[in-house]
N, C-alpha and C. Protein backbone atom coordinates (compact mmCIF):
# COMPACT_ATOMS: atom_id res chain seq x y z
N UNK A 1 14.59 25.90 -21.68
CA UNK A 1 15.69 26.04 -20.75
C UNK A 1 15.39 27.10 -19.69
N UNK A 2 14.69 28.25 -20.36
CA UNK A 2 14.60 29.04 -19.47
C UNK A 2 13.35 28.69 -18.41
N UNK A 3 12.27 28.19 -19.19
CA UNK A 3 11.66 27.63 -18.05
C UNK A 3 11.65 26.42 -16.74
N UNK A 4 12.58 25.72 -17.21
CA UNK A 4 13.64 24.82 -16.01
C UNK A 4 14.33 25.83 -14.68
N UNK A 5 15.06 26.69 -15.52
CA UNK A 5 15.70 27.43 -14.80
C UNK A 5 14.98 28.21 -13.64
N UNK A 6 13.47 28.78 -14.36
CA UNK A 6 12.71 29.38 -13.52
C UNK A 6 12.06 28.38 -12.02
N UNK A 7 11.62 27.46 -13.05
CA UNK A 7 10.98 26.90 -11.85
C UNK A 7 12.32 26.05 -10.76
N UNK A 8 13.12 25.95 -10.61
CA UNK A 8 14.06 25.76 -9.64
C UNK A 8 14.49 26.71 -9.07
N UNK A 9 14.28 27.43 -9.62
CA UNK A 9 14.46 29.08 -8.58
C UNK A 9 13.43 29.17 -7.80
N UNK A 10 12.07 29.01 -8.35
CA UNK A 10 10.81 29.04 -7.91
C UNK A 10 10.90 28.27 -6.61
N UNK A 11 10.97 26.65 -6.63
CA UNK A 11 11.37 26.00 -6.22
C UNK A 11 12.27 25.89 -4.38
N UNK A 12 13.05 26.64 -5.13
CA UNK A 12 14.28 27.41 -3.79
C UNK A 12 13.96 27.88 -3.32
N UNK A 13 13.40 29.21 -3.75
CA UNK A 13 12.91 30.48 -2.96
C UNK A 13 11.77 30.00 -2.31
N UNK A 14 10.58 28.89 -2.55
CA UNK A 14 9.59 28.57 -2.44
C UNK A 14 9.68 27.77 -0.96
N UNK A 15 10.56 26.57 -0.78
CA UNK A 15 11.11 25.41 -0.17
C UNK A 15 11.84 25.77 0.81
N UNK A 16 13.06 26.69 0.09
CA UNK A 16 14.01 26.81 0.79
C UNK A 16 13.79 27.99 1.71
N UNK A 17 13.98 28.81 0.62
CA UNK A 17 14.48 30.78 1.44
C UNK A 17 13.14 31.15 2.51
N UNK A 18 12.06 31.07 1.33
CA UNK A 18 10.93 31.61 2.24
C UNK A 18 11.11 30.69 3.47
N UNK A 19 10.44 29.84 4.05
CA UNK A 19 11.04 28.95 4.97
C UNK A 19 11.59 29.54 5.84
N UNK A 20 12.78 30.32 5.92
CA UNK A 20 14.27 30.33 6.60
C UNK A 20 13.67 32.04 7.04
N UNK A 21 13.00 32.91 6.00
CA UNK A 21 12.55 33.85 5.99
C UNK A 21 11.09 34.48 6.84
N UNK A 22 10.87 33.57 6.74
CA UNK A 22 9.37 33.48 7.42
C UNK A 22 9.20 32.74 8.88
N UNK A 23 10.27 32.67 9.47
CA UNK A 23 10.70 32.32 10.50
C UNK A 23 11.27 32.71 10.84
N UNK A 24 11.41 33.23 12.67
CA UNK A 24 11.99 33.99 13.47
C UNK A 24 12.46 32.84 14.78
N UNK A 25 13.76 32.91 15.33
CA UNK A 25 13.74 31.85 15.94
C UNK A 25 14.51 33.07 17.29
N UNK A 26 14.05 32.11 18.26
CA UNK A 26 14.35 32.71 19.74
C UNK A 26 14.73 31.60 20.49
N UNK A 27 14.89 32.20 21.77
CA UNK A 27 15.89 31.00 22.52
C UNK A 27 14.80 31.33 24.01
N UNK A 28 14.46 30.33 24.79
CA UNK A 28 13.60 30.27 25.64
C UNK A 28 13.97 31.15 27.01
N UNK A 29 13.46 32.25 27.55
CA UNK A 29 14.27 32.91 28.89
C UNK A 29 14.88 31.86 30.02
N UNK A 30 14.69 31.02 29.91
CA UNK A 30 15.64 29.93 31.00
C UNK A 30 15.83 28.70 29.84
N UNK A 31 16.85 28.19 30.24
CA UNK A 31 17.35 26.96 29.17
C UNK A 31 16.78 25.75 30.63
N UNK A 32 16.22 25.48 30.68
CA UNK A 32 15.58 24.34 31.38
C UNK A 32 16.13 22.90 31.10
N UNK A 33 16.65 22.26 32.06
CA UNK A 33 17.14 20.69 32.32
C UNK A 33 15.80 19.61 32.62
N UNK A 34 15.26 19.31 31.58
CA UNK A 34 14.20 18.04 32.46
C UNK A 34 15.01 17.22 32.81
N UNK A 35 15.58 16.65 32.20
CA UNK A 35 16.76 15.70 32.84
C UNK A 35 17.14 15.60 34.35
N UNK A 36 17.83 17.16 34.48
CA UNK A 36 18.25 17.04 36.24
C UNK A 36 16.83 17.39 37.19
N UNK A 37 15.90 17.57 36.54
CA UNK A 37 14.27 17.97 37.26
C UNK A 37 13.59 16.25 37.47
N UNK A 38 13.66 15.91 36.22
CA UNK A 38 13.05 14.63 36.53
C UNK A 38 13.35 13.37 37.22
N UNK A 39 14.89 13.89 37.36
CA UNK A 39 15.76 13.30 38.32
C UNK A 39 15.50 13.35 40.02
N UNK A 40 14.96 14.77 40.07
CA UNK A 40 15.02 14.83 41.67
C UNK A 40 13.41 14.72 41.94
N UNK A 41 12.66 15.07 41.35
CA UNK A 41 11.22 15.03 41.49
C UNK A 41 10.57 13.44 41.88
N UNK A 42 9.34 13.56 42.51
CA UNK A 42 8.92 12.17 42.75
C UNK A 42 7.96 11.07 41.98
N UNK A 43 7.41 12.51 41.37
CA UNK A 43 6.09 12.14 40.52
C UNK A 43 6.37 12.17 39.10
N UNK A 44 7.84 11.97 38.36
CA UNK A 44 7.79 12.05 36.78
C UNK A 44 7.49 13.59 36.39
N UNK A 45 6.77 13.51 35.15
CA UNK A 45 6.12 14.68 34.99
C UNK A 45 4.94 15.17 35.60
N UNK A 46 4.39 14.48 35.93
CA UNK A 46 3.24 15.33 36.90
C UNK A 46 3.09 15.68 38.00
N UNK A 47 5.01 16.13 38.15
CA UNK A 47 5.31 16.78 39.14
C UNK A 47 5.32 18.24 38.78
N UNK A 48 4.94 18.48 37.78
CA UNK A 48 5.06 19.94 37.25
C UNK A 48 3.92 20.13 36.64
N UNK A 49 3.72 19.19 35.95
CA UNK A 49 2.57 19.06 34.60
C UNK A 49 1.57 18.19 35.24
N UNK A 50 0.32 18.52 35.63
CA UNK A 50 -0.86 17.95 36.02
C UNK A 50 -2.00 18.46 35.57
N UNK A 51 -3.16 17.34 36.10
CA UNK A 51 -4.13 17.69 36.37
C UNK A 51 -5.04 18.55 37.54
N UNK A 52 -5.42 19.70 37.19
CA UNK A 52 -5.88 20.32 38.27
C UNK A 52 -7.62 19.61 38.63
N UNK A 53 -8.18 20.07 39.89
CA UNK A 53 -9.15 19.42 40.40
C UNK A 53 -10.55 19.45 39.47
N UNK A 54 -10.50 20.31 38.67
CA UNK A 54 -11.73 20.31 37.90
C UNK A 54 -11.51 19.98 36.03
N UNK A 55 -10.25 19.52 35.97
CA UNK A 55 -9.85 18.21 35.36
C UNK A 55 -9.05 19.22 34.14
N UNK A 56 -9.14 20.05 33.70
CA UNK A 56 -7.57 21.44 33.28
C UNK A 56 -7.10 20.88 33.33
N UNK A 57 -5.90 21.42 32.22
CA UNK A 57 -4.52 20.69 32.24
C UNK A 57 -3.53 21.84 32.99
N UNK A 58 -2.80 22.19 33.59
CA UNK A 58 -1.99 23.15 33.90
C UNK A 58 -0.85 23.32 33.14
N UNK A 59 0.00 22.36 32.13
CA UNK A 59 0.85 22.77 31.04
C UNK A 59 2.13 23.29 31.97
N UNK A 60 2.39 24.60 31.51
CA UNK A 60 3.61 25.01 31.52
C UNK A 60 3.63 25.22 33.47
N UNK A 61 4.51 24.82 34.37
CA UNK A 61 4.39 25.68 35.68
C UNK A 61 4.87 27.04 36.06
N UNK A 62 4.03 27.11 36.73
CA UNK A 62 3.44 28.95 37.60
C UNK A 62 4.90 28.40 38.32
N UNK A 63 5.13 29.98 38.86
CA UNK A 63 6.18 30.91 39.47
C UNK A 63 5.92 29.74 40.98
N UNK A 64 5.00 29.42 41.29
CA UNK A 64 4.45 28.89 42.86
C UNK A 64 4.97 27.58 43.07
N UNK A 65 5.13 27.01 41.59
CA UNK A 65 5.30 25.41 41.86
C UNK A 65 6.85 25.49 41.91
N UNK A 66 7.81 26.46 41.51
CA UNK A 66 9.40 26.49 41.21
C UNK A 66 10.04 26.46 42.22
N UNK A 67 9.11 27.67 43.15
CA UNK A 67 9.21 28.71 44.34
C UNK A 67 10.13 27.53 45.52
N UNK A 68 8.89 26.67 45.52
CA UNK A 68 8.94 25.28 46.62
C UNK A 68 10.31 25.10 46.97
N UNK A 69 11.10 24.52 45.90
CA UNK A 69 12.43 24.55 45.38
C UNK A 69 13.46 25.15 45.19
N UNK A 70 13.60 26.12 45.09
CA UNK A 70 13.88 27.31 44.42
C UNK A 70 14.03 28.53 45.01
N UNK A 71 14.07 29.00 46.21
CA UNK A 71 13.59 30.23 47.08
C UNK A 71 15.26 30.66 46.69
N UNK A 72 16.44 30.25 46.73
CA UNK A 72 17.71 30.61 46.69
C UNK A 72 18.05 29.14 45.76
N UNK A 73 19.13 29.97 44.59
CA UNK A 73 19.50 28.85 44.01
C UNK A 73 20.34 27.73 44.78
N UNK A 74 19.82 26.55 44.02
CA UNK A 74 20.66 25.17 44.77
C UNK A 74 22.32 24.74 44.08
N UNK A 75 22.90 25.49 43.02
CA UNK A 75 23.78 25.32 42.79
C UNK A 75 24.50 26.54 42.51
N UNK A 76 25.15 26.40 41.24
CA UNK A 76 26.18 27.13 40.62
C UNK A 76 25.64 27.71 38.94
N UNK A 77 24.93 26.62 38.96
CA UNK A 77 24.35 26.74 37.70
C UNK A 77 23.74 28.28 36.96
N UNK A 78 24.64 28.74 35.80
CA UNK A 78 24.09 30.16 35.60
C UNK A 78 22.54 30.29 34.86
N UNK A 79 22.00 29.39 34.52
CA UNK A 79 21.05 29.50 34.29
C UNK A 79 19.93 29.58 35.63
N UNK A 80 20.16 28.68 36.69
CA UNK A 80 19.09 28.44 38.03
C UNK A 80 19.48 30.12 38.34
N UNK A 81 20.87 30.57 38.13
CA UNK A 81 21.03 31.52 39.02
C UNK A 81 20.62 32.84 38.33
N UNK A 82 20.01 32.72 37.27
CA UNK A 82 19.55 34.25 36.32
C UNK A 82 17.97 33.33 36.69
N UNK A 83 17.18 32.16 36.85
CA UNK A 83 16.06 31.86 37.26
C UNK A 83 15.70 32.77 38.44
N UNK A 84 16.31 32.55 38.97
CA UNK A 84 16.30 32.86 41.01
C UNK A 84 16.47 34.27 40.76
N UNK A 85 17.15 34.77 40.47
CA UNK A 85 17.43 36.33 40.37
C UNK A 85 16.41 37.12 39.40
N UNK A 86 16.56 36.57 38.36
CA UNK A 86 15.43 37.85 37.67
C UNK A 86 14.03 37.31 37.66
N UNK A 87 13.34 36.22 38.10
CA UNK A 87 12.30 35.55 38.17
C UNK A 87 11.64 35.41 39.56
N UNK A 88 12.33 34.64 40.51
CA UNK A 88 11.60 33.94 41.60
C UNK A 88 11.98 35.13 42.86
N UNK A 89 12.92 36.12 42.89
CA UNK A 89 13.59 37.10 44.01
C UNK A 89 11.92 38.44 43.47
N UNK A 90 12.40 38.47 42.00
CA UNK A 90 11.17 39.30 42.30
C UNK A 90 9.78 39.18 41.39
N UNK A 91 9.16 37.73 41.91
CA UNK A 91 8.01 37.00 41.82
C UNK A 91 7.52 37.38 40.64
N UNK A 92 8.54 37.59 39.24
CA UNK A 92 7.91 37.60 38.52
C UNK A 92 7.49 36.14 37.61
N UNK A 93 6.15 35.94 36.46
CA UNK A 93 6.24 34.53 35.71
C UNK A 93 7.30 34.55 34.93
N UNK A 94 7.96 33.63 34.41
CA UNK A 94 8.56 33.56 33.51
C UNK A 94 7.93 33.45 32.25
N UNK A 95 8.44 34.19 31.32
CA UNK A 95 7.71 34.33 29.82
C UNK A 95 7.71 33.25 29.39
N UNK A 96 7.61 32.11 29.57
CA UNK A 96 8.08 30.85 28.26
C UNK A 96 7.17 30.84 26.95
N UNK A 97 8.07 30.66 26.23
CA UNK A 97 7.82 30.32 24.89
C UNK A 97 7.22 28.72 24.43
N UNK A 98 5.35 29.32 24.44
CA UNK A 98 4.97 27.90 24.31
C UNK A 98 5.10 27.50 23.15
N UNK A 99 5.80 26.15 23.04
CA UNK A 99 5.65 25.45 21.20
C UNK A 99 4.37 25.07 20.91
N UNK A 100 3.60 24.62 22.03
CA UNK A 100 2.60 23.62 21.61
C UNK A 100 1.33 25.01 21.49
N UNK A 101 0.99 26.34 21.41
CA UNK A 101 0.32 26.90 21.98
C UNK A 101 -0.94 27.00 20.70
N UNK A 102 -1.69 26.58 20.34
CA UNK A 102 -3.26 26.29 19.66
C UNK A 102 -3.83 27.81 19.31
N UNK A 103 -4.14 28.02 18.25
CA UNK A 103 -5.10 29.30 17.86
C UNK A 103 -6.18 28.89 18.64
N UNK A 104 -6.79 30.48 19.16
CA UNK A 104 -8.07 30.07 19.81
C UNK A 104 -9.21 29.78 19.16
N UNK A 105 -8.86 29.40 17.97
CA UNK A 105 -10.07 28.58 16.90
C UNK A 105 -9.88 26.79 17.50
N UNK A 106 -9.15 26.62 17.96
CA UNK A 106 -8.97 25.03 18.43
C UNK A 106 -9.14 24.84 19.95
N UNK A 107 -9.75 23.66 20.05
CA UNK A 107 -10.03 23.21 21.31
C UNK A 107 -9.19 21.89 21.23
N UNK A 108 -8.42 21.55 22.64
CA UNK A 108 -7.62 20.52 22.73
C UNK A 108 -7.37 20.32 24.25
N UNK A 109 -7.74 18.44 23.98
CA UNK A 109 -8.10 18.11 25.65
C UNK A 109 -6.55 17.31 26.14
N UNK A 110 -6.02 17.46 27.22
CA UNK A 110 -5.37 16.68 27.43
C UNK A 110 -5.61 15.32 28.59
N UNK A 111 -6.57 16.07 29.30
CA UNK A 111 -7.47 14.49 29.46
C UNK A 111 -7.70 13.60 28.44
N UNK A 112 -8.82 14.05 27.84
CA UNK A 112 -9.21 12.74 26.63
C UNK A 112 -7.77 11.80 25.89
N UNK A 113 -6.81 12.55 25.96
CA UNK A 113 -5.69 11.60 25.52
C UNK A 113 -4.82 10.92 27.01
N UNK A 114 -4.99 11.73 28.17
CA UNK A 114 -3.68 11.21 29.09
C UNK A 114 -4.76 10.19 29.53
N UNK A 115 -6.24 10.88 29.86
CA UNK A 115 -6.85 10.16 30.73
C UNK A 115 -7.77 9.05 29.99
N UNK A 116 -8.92 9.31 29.22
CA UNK A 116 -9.45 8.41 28.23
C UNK A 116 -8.58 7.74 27.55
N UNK A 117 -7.76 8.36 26.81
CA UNK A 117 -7.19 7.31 25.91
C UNK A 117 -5.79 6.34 26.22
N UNK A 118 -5.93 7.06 27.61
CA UNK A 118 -4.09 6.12 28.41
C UNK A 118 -3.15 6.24 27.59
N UNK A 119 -2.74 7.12 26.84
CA UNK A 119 -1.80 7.76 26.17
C UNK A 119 -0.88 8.01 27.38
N UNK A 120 0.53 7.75 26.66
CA UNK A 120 1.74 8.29 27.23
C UNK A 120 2.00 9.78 27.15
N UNK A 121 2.72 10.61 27.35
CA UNK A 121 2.98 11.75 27.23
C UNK A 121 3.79 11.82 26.51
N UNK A 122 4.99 11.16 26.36
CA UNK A 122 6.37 11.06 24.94
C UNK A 122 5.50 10.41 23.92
N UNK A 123 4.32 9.69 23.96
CA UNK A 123 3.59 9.50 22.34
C UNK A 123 3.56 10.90 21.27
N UNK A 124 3.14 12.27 22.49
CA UNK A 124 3.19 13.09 21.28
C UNK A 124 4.18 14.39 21.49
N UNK A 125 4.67 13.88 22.51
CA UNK A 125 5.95 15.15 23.19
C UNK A 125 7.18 14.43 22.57
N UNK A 126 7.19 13.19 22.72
CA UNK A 126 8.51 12.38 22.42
C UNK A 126 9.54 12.65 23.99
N UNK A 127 10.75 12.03 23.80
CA UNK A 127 11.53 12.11 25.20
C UNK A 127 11.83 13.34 25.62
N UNK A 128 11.12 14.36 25.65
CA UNK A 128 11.41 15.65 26.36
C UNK A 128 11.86 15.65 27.66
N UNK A 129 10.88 14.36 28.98
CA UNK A 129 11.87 14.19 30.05
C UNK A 129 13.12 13.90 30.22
N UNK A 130 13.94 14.30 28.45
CA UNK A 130 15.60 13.36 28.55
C UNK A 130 16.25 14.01 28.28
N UNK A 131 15.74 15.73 28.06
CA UNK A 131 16.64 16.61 27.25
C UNK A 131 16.35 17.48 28.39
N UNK A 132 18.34 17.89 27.98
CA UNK A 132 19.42 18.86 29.00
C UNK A 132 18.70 20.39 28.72
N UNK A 133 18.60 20.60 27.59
CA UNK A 133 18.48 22.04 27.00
C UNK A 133 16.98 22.10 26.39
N UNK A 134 16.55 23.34 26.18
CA UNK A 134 15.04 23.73 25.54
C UNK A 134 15.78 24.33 24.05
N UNK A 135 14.86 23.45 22.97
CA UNK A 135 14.98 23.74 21.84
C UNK A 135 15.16 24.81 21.40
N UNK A 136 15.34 25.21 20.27
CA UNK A 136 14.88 27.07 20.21
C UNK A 136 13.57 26.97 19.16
N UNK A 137 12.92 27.99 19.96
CA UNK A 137 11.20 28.52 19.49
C UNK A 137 11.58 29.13 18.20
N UNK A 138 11.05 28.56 17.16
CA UNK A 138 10.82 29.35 16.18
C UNK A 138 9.12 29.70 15.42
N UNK A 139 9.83 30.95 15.93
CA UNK A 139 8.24 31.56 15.86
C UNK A 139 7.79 32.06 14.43
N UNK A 140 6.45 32.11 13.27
CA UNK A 140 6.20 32.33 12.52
C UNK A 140 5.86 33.96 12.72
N UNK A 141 6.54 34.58 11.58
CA UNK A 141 6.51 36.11 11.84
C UNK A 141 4.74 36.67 11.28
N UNK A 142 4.66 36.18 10.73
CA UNK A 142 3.22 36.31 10.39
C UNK A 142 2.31 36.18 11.32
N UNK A 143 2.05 35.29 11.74
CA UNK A 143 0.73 34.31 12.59
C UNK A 143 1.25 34.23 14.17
N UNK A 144 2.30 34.80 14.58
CA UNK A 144 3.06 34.31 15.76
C UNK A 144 2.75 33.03 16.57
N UNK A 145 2.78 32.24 15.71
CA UNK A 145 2.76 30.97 16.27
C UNK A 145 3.74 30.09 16.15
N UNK A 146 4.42 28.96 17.02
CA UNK A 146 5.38 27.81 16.80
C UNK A 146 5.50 27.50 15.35
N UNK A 147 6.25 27.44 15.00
CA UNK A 147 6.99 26.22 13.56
C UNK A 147 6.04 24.90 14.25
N UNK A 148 6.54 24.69 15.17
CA UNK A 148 5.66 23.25 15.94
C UNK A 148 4.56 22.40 16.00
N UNK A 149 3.55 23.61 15.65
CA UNK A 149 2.02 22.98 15.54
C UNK A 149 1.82 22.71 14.47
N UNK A 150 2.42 23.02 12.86
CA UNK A 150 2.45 23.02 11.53
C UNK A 150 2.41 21.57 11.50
N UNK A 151 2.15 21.21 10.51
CA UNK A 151 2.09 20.06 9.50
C UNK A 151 3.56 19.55 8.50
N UNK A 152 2.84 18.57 7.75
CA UNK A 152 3.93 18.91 6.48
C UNK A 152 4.21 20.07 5.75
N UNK A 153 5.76 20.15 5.19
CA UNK A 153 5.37 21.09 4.59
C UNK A 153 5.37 21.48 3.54
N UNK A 154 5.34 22.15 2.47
CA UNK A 154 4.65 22.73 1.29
C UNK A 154 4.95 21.76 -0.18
N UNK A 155 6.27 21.10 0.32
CA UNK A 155 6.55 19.85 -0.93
C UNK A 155 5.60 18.80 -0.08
N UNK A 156 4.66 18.17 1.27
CA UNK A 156 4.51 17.35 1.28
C UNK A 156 5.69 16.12 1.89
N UNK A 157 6.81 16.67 2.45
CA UNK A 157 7.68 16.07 3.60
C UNK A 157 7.68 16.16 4.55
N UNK A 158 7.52 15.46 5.51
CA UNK A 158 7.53 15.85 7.26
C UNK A 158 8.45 16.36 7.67
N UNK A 159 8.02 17.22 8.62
CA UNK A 159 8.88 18.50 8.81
C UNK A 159 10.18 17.54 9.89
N UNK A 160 11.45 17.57 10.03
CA UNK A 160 12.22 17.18 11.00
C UNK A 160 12.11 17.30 12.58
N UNK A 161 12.03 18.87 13.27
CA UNK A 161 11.67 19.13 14.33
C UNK A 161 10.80 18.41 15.47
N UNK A 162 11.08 18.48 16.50
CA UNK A 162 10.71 16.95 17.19
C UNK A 162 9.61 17.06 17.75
N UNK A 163 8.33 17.65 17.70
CA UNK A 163 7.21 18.13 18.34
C UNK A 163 5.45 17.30 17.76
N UNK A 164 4.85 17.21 18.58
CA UNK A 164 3.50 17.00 17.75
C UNK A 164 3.07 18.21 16.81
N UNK A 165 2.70 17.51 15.54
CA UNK A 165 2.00 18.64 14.73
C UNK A 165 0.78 18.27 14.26
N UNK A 166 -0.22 19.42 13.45
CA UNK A 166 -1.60 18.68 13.33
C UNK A 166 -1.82 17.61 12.29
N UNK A 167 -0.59 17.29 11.58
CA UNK A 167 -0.73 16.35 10.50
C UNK A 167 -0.62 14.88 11.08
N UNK A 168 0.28 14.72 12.51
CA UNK A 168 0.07 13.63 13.40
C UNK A 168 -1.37 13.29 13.84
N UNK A 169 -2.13 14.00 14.36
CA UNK A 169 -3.14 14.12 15.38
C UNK A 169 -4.10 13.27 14.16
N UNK A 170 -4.18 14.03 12.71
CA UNK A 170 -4.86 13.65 11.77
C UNK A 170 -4.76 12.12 11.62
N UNK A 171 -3.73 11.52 11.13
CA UNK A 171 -2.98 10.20 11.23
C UNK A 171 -3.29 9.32 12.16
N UNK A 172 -3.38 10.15 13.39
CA UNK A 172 -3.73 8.86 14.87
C UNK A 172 -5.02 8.34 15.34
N UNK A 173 -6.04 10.14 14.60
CA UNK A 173 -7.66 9.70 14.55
C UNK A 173 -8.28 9.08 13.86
N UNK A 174 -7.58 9.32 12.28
CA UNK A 174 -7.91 8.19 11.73
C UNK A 174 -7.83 6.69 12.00
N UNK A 175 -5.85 6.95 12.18
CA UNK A 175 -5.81 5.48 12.36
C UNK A 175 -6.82 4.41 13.80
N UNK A 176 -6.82 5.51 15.02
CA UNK A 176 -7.60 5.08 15.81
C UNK A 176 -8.98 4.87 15.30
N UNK A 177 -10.04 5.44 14.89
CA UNK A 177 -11.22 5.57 14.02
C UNK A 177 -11.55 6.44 15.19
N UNK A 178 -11.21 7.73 16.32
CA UNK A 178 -11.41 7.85 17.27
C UNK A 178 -12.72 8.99 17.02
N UNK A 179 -13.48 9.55 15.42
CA UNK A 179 -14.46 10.28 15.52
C UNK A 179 -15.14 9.37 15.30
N UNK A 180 -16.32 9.24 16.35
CA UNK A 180 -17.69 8.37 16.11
C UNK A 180 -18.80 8.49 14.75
N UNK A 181 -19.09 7.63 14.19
CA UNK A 181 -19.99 7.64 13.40
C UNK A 181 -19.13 7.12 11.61
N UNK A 182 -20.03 7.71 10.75
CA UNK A 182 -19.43 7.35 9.36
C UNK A 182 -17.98 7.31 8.91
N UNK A 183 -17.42 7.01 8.14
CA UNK A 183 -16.27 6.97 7.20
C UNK A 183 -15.97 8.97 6.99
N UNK A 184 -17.22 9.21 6.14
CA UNK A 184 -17.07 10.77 6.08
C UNK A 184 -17.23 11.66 7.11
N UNK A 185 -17.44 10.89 8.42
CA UNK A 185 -17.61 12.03 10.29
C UNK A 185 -16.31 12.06 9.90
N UNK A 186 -15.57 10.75 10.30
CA UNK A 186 -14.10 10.70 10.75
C UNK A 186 -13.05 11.55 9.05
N UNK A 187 -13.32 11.60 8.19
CA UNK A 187 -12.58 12.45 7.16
C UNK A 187 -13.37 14.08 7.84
N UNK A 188 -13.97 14.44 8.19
CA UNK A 188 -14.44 15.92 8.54
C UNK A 188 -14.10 15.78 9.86
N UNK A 189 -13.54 14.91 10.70
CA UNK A 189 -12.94 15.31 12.29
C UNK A 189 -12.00 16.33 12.78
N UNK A 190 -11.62 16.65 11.88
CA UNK A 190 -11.20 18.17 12.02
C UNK A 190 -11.79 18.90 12.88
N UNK A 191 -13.42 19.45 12.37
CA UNK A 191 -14.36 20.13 13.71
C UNK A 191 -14.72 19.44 14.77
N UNK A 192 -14.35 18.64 15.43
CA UNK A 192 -14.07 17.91 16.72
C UNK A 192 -13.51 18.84 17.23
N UNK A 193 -12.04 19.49 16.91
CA UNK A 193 -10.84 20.20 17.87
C UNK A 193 -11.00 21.84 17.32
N UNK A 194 -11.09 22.20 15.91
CA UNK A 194 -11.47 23.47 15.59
C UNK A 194 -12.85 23.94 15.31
N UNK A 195 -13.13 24.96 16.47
CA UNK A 195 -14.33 25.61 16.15
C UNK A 195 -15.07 26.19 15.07
């Protein structure tokens, strides 16, 4: 009995608490609308998010690309208007809180998927061009990295949170066969992306 008892405590604290504990969650310095952005923009997302000329991904946008737009806020909106004021009046970047952001033990192309592989961008972002508000970052207090990039987790359930993680990427290379060579290249494709 008593050992039932233990291990469901085990269990909890294991699953549950640590979990809740070992995570620090923050809220992004601007609550960002793709919604009303992707609305007025011409190019979708790679009106923000492109390819630069020597084939980089540029990811999150610089203070320069907002600016265009942005020199005095266009509404009422208290968020554009704490943008414009504590950001773009005095040219500073905005801190954002990247989810997707990779230990520098990993290499990760976003050519080889937008451009080689004609991948969509919601294949591994999902509808982010459809959401009003930015999630909240929860950051691992340990490792300071996203909840986001994680895998399953420790029972072996996929985590809920709506982001690519590396247990996807695993899943899609396989299922693609996308490391060249043997049965056992593609089970060790891992060192493809980590150094």
């Amino acid at each position: 009995m008593f050992f039932f008892i233990g291990l469901v405590a085990s269990l909890i604290v294991g699953w549950i608490l640590f979990p809740k504990a070992l995570y620090s969650q923050k809220q992004q310095p601007i609550d960002f609308n793709h919604t009303l952005h992707s609305g007025l923009v011409s190019n979708g997302c790679e009106s923000c998010h492109f390819f630069r000329e020597d084939g980089t991904y540029s990811g999150v946008p610089k203070l320069a690309q907002c600016i265009e737009c942005h020199e005095e806020a266009q509404g009422s909106n208290p968020e554009e208007i704490k943008f414009v004021e504590q950001y773009v009046k005095k040219k500073i970047e905005v801190p954002w809180l990247v989810y997707a952001r990779q230990p520098d033990c990993v290499f990760f192309s976003h050519a080889a998927h937008v451009k080689t592989a004609n991948m969509n961008c919601a294949t591994c972002h999902g509808p982010i061009g459809e959401s009003e508000h930015m999630k909240p970052y929860q950051q691992n207090r340990i490792t300071g990295y996203s909840r986001d990039i994680w895998g399953e987790n420790i029972g072996g359930v996929k985590n809920t949170w709506d982001r690519m993680k590396m247990d996807d990427c695993s899943e899609c290379h396989q299922k693609e066969k996308v490391s060249p060579g043997s049965v056992q290249t593609q089970k060790e494709g891992c060192f493809v992306c980590h150094k």
